[in-house]
Protein backbone atom coordinates (compact mmCIF):
# COMPACT_ATOMS: atom_id res chain seq x y z
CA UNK A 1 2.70 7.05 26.35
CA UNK A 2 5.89 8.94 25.35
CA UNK A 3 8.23 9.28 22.69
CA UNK A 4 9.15 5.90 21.83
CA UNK A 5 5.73 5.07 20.97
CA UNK A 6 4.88 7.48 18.69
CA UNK A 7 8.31 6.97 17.26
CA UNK A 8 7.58 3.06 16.74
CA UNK A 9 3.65 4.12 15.92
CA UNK A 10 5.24 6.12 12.68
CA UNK A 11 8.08 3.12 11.98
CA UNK A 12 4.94 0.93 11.77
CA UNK A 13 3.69 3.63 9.61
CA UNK A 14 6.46 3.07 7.04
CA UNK A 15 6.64 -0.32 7.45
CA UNK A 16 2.75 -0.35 6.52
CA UNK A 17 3.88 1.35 3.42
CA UNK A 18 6.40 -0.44 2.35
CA UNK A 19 3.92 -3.64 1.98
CA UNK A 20 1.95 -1.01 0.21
CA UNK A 21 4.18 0.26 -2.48
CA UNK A 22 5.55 -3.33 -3.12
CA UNK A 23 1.98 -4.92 -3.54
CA UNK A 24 1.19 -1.93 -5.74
CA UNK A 25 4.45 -2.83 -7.81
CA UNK A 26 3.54 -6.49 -7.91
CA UNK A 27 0.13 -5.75 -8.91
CA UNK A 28 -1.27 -7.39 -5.93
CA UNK A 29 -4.16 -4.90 -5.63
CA UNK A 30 -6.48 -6.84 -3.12
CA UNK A 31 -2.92 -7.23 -0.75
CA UNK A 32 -2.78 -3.58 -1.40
CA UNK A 33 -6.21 -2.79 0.15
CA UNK A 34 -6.26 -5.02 2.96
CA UNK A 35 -2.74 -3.28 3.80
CA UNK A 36 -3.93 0.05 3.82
CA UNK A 37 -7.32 -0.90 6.03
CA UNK A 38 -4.67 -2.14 8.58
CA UNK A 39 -2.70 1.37 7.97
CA UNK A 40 -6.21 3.48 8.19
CA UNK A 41 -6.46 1.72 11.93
CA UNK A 42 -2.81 2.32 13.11
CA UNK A 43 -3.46 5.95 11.79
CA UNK A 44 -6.62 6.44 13.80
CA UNK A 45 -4.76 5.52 16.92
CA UNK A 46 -1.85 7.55 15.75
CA UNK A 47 -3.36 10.92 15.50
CA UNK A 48 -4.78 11.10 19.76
CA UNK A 49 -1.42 9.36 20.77
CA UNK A 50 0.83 11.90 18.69
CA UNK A 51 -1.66 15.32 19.50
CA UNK A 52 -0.66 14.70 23.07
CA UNK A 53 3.02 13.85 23.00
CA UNK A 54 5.84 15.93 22.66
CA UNK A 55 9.09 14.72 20.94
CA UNK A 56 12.77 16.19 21.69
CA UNK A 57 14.88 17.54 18.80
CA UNK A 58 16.03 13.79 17.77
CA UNK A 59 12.46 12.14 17.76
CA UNK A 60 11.34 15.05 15.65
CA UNK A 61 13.82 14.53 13.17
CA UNK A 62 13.12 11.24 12.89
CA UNK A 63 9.39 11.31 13.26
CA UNK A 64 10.20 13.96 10.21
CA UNK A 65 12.20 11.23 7.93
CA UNK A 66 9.45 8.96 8.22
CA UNK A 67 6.92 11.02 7.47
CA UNK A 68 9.05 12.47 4.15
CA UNK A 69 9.75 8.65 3.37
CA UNK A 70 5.81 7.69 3.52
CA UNK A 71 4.78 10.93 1.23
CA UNK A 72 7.36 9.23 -1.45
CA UNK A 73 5.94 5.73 -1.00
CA UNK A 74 2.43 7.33 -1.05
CA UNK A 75 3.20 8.98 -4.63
CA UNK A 76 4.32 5.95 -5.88
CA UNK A 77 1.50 3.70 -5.08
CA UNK A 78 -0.60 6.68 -6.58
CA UNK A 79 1.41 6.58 -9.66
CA UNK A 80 1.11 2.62 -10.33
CA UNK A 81 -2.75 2.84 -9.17
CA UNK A 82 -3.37 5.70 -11.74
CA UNK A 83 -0.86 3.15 -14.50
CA UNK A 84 -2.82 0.36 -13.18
CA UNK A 85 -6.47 2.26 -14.04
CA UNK A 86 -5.67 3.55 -16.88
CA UNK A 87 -4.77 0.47 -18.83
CA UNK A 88 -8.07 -1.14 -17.41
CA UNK A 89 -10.18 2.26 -17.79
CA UNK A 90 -11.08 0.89 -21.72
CA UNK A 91 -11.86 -2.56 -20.20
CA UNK A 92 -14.51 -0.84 -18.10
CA UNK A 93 -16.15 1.34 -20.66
CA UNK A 94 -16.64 -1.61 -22.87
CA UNK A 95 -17.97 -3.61 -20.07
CA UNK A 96 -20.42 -0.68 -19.19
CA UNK A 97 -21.15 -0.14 -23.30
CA UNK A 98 -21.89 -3.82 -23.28
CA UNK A 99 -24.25 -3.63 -20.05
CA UNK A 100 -26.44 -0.87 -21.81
CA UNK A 101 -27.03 -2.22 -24.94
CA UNK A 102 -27.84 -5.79 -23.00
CA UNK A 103 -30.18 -3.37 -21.09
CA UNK A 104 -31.46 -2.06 -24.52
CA UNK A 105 -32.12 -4.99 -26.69
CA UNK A 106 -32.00 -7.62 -24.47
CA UNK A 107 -30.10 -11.03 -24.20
């Protein structure tokens, strides 16, 4: 495989992460998972496929662009997750506060 592969491999990439980001902004969590499995696999494949090919001067700077435009993608979905766990964090400890004292004293 050459070039245009891993070129298209890392537009795929992006694309991936684009879905991401925009379930992540919807609040679509379980979209947002089942996006990043398919991601994790295209990754897997990426990393033997891009180890053994090497990219001229214009493929590297574009193979560079994606990569910067994924890392800002990336930190947003981490930002909304973190928003998105936060506001339910309280939810959870209740829940789990609830659980023991069922536990305890019975129901």
């Amino acid at each position: 495989m050459g070039s245009t592969e891993v070129i298209a491999c890392y537009e795929s990439l992006a694309a991936f992460t684009d879905q991401m980001s925009s379930a992540a902004r919807k609040g679509e969590w379980d979209a947002l998972v089942g996006i990043e499995q398919q991601r994790s696999a295209l990754v897997s494949v990426m990393k033997s496929l891009d180890a053994v090919t090497s990219l001229d001067e214009p493929a590297r700077a574009r193979k560079k662009q994606l990569i910067g435009s994924v890392l800002a993608q990336d930190a947003e979905i981490r930002k909304l997750v973190q928003a998105w766990m936060s506001e339910h964090e309280l939810d959870m400890q209740s829940n789990a506060q609830e659980l023991r004292l069922l536990k305890k004293y019975g129901a």
